[in-house]
Protein backbone atom coordinates (compact mmCIF):
# COMPACT_ATOMS: atom_id res chain seq x y z
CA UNK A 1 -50.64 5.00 -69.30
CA UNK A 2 -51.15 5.84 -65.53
CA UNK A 3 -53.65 8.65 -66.70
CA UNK A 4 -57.02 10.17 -65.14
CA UNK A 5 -58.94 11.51 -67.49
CA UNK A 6 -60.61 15.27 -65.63
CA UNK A 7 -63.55 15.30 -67.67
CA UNK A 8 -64.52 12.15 -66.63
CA UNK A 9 -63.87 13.16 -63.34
CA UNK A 10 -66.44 15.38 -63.42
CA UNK A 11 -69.04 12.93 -63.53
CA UNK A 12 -67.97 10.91 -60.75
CA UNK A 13 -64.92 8.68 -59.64
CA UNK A 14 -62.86 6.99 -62.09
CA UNK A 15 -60.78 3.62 -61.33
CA UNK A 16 -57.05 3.20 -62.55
CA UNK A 17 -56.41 0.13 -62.48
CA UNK A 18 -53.31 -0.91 -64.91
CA UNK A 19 -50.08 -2.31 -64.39
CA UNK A 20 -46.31 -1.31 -65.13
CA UNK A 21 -44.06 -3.74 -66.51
CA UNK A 22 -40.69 -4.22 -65.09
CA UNK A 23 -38.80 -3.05 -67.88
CA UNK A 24 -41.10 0.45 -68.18
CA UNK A 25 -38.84 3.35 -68.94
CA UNK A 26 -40.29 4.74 -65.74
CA UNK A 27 -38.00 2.85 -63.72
CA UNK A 28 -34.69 4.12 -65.56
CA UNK A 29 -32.44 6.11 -62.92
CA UNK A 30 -34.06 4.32 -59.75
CA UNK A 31 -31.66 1.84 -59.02
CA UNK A 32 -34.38 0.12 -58.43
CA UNK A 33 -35.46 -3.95 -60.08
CA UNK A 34 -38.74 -4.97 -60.21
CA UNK A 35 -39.06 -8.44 -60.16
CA UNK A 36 -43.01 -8.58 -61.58
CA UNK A 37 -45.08 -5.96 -63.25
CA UNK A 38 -46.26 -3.24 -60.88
CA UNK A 39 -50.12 -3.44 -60.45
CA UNK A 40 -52.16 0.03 -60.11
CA UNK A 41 -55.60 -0.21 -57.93
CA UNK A 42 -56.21 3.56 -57.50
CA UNK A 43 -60.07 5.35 -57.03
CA UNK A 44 -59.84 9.04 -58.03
CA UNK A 45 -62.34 11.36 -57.00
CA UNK A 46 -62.07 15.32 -57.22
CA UNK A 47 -62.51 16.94 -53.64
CA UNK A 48 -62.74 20.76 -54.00
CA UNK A 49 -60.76 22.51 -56.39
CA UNK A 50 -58.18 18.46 -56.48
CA UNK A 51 -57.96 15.54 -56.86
CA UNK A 52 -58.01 12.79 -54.45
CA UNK A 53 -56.87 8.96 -55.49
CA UNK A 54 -56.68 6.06 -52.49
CA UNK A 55 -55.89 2.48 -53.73
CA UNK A 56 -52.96 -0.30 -53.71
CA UNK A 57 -49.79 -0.66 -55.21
CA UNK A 58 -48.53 -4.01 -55.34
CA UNK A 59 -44.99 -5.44 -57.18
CA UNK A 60 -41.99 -7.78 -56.14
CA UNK A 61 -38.46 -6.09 -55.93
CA UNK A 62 -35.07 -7.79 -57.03
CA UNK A 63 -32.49 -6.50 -54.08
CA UNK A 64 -28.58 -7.84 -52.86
CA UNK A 65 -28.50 -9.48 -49.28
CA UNK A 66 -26.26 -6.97 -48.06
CA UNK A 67 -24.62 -9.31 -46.28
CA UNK A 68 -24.07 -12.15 -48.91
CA UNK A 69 -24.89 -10.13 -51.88
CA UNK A 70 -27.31 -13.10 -53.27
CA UNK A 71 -30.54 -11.89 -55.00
CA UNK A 72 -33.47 -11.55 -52.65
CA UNK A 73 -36.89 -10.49 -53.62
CA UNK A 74 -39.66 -8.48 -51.43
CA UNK A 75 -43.10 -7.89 -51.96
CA UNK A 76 -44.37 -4.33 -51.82
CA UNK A 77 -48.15 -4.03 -50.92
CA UNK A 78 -49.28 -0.85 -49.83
CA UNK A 79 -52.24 1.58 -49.49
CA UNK A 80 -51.66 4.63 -50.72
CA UNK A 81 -53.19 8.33 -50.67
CA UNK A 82 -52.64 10.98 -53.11
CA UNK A 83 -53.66 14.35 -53.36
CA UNK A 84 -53.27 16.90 -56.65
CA UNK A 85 -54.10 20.60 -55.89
CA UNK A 86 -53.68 23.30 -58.00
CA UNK A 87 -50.61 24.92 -56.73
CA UNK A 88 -49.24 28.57 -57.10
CA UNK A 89 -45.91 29.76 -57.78
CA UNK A 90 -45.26 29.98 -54.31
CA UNK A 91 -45.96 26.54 -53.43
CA UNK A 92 -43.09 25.63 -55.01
CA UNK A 93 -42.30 22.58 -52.43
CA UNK A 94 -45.71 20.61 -51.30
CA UNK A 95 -45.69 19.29 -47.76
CA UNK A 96 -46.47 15.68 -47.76
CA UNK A 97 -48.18 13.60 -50.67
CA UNK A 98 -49.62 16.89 -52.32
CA UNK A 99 -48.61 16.55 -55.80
CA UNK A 100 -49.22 19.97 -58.31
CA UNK A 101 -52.48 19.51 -60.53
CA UNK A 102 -51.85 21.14 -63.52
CA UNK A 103 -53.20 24.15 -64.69
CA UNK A 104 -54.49 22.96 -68.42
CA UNK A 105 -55.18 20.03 -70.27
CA UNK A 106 -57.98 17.38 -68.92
CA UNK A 107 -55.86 14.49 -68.27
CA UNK A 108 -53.34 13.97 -64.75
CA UNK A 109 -50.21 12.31 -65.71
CA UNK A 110 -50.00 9.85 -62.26
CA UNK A 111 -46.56 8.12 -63.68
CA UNK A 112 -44.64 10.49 -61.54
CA UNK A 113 -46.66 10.37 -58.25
CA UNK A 114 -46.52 6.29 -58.90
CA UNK A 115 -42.96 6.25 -59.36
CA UNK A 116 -42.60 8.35 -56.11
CA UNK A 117 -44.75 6.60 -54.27
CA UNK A 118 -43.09 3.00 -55.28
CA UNK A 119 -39.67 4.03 -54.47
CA UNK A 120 -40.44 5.17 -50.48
CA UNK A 121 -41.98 2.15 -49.77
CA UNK A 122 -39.08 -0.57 -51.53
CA UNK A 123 -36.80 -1.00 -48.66
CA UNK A 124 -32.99 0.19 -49.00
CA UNK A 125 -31.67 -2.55 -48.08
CA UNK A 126 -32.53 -7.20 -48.47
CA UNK A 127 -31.38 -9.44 -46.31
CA UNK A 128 -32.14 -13.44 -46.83
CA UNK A 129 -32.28 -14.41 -43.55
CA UNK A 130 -31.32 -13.05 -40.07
CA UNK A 131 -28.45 -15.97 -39.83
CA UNK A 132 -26.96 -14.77 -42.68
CA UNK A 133 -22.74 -14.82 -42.15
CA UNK A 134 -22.62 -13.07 -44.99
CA UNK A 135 -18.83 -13.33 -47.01
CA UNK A 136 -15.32 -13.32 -45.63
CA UNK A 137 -13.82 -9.67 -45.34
CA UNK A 138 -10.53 -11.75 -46.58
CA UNK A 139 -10.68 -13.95 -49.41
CA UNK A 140 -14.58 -13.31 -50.06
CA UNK A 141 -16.19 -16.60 -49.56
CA UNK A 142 -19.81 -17.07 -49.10
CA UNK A 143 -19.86 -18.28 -45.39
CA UNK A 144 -23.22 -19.31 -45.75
CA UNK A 145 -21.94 -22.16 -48.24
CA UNK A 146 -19.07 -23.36 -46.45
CA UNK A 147 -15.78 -22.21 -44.24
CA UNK A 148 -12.84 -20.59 -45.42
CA UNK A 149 -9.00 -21.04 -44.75
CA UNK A 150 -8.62 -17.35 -43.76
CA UNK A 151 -7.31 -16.67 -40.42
CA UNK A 152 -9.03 -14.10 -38.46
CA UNK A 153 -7.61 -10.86 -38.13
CA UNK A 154 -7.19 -9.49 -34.66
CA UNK A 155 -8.14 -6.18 -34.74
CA UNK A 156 -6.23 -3.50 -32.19
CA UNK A 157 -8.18 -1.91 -29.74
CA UNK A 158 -7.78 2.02 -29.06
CA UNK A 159 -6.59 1.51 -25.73
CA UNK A 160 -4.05 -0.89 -26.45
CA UNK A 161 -1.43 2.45 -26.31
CA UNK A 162 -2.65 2.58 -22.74
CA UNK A 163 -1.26 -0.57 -21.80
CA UNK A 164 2.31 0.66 -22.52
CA UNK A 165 1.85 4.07 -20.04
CA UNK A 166 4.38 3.68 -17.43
CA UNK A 167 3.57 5.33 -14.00
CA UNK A 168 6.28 6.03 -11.46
């Protein structure tokens, strides 16, 4: 559920501690795999007119060596800090991890701030080791596995034109 409940805020701080499964809708439109369930350690406590929540996020992503394109997996383990504050109309973009408390109701959807929270720390890119070859630009093959037939390309160089200048 991913929920704090505000009334129960009231009386002091409330743990969140849940976890996500991979398949949650919340993941749809991410791009992103999770490899294991995504675990929720959070420690809300209100702090003026917000809410303040510190804790751990912890979960395994799926990515492609961008080099070889074979699955890798990395393990996200972070500490994390949110703030909700009520938030006028003119506040329409909050400056770091201020997230809008809303005006009604006595629960705080955190699914969003989560989700947010999960994607800047996954890294953009895997890699499954730093000797990677990765595959031939050719015919493909996984150089990591074994050598291919293809004959390297020499590529031109930009001054090559230069060599054909004539001076008198």
């Amino acid at each position: 559920m991913l929920k704090v409940s505000l009334t129960a805020l009231d009386r002091g701080e409330v743990h969140v501690r849940e976890q996500v499964a991979p398949d949650d809708v919340m993941w749809e439109g991410t791009g992103l795999t999770l490899a294991a369930p995504l675990d929720v350690d959070l420690t809300a406590r209100s702090v003026g007119e917000g809410v303040f929540l510190r804790g751990r996020l912890r979960t395994t992503v799926r990515l492609a060596c961008r080099r070889c394109l074979t699955s890798v997996e990395q393990e996200i383990d972070d500490v994390v800090d949110l703030f909700f504050e009520p938030l006028g109309p003119e506040d329409e973009e909050a400056e770091g991890d201020v997230y809008r408390l809303p005006e009604r109701g006595d629960e705080l959807d955190l699914r969003e701030a989560v989700r947010e929270q999960v994607l800047l720390r996954a890294p953009q890119f895997g890699l499954c080791s730093e000797a990677c070859r990765g595959l031939c630009p050719q015919c493909g093959t996984d150089r990591n596995t074994g050598q291919c037939d293809c004959v390297p390309e020499t590529a031109a160089s930009p001054w090559d034109a230069l060599k054909n200048v004539k001076f008198d």
